[in-house]
Protein backbone atom coordinates (compact mmCIF):
# COMPACT_ATOMS: atom_id res chain seq x y z
CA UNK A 1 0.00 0.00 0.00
CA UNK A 2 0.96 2.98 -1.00
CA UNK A 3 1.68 5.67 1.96
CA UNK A 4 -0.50 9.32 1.77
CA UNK A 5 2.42 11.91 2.13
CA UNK A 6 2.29 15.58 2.71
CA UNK A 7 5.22 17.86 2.88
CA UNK A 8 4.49 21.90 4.25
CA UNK A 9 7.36 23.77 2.69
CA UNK A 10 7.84 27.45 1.52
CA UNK A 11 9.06 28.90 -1.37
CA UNK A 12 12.55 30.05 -0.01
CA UNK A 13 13.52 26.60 1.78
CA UNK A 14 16.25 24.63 0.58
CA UNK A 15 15.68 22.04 2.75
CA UNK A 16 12.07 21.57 1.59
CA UNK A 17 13.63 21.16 -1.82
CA UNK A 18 16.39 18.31 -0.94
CA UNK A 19 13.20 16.38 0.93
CA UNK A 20 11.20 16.37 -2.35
CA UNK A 21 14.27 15.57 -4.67
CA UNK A 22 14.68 12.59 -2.32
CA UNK A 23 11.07 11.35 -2.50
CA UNK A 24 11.42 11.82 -6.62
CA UNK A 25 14.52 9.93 -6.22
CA UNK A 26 12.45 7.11 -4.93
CA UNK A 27 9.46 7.55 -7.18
CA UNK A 28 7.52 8.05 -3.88
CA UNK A 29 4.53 10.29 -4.85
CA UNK A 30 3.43 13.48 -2.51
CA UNK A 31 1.32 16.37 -2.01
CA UNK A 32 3.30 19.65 -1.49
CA UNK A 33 1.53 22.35 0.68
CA UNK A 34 3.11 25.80 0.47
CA UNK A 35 2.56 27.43 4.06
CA UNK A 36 3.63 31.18 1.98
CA UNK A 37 0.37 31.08 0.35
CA UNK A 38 -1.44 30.25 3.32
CA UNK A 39 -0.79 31.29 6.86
CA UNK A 40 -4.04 29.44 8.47
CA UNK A 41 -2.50 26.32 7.39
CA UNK A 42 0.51 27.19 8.70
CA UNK A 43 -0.77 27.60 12.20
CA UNK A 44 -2.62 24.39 11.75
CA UNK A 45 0.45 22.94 11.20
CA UNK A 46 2.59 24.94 14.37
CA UNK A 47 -0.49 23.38 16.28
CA UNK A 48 -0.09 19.78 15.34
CA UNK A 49 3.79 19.96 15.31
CA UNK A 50 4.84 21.82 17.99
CA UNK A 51 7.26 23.50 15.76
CA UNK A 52 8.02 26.39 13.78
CA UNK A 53 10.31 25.38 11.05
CA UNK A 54 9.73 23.70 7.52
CA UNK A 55 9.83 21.29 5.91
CA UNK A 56 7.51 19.05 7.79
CA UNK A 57 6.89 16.03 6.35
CA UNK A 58 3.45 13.57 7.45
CA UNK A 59 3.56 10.38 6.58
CA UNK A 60 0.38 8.61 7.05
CA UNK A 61 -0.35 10.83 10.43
CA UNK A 62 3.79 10.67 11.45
CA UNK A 63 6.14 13.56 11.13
CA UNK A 64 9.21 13.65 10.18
CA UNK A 65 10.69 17.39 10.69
CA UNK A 66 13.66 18.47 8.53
CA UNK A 67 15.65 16.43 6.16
CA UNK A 68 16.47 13.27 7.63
CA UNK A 69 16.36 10.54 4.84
CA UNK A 70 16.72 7.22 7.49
CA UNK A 71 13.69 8.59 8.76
CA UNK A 72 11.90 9.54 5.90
CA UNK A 73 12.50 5.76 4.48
CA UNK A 74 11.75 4.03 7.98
CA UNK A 75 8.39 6.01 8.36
CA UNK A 76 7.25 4.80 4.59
CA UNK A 77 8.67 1.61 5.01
CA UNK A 78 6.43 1.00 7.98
CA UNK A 79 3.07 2.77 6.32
CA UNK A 80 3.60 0.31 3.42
CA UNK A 81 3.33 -2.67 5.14
C-alpha cells in the first residue's frame, strides 16, 4: 500500500527542496503544501507539530521534521506494510 504523504514547505527553503528531490529519487509520490500562500495552514500545522520550522513532512499521520532521509525511508517503510 501505498503511503499518503504531505510535505508543508515554503518557497525560499532549501531544505524543503532536498526532501522532495529525495522522494522523486524514490518515485515516492506526494502532495506539497506551500505554508507562503497560506498562513491558516501554517498555524494548523505549528499546532499539530509543535514546531516552527519547515519542511515538515506527514507520513500517514507521522512527522518527520527536517531532512532526515533514514527517517523519511523508515516512516514509509512501515506505512507500506
Amino acid at each position: 500500500m501505498n503511503p499518503y504523504i504531505t510535505i508543508y514547505t515554503t518557497t525560499l527553503c532549501p531544505v524543503c527542496k532536498m526532501v522532495k528531490q529525495f522522494l522523486d529519487t524514490f518515485e515516492v509520490s506526494y502532495k506539497e503544501v506551500n505554508v507562503d500562500i497560506n498562513p491558516l495552514v501554517l498555524l494548523k500545522l505549528i499546532g499539530k507539530t509543535r514546531k516552527l520550522s519547515v519542511p515538515q513532512t506527514e507520513i500517514n499521520g507521522k512527522w518527520v521534521s527536517g531532512f532526515d532521509p533514514e527517517k523519511l525511508l523508515k516512516v514509509i517503510n512501515e506505512a507500506r506494510k
